[in-house]
Protein backbone atom coordinates (compact mmCIF):
# COMPACT_ATOMS: atom_id res chain seq x y z
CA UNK A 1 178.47 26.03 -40.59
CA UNK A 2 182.27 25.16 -40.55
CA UNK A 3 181.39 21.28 -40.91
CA UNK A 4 179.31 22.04 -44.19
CA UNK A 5 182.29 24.39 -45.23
CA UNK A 6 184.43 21.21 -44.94
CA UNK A 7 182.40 18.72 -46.29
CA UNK A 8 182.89 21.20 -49.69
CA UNK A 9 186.33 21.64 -49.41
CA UNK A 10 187.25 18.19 -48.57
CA UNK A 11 187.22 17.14 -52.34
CA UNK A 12 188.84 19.95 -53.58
CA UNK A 13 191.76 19.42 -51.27
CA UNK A 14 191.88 15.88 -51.71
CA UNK A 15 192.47 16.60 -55.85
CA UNK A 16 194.96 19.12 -55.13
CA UNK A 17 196.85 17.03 -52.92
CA UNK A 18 197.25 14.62 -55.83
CA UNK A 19 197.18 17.39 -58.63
CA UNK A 20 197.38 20.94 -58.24
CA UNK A 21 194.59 21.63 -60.64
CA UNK A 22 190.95 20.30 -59.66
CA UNK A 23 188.92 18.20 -62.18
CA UNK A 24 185.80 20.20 -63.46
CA UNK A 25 183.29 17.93 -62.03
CA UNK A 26 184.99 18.66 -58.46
CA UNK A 27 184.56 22.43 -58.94
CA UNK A 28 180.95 22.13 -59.97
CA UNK A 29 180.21 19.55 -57.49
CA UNK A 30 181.53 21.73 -54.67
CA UNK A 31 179.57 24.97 -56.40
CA UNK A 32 176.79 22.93 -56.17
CA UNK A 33 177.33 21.62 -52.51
CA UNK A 34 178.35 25.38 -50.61
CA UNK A 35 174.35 26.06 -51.87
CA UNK A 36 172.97 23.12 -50.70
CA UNK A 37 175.03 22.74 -47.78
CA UNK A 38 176.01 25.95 -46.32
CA UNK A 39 173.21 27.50 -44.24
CA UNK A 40 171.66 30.80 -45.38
CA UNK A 41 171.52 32.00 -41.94
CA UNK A 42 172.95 35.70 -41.58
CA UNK A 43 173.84 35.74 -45.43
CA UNK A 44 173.82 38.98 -47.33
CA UNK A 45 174.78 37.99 -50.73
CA UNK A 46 175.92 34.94 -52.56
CA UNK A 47 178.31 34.92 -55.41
CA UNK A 48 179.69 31.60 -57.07
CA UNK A 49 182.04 32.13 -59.87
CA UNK A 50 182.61 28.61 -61.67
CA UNK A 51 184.99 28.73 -64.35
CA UNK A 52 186.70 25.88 -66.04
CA UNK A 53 189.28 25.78 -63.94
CA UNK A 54 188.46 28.39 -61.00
CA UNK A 55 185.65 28.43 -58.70
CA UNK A 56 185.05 31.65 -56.70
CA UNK A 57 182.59 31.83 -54.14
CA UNK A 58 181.92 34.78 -51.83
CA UNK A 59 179.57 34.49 -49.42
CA UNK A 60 178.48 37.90 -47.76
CA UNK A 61 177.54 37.53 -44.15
CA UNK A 62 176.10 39.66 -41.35
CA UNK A 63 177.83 39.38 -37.92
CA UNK A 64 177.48 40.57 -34.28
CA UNK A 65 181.14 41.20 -32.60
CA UNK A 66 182.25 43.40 -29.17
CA UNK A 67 185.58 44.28 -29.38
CA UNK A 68 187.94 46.61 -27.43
CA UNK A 69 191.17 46.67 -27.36
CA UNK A 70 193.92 48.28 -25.29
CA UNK A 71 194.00 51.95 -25.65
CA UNK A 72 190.92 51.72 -26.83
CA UNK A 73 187.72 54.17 -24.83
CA UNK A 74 184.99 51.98 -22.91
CA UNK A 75 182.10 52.19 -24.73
CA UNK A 76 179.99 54.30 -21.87
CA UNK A 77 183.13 57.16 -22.36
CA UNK A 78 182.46 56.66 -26.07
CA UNK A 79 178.81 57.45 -25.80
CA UNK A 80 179.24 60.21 -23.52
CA UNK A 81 181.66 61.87 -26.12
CA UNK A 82 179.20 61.07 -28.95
């Protein structure tokens, strides 16, 4: 997934590097590309905002994590207490 998130954002930087604004075509071009490109896998919701000169995409996703931290109960305490 992270290689087709480049592959999208590798225009945009390369404008802003030279400008700080991106051309229009760029923005549509990478609206365009994040649906193409970026696997649907695990997504909840997709939301591209393409203005004329903003793009906004959010890209809901569902993910598995186990986390503890210090201080934190291990998880057979925590289901005895629940």
């Amino acid at each position: 997934m992270k290689q087709a998130i480049d592959r999208v954002w590798q225009p945009i930087e390369a404008r802003v590097a030279m400008n700080w604004l991106p051309r229009k075509q760029t923005l549509i071009d990478a609206a365009r590309q994040w649906r193409d490109l970026v696997p649907e896998f695990s997504r909840l919701k997709l939301l591209i905002d393409l203005q004329p000169k903003r793009l906004v995409v959010m890209d809901m996703r569902l993910s598995k994590i186990a986390m503890n931290l210090e201080g934190w109960l291990p998880a057979s305490e925590l289901r005895r207490l629940l």
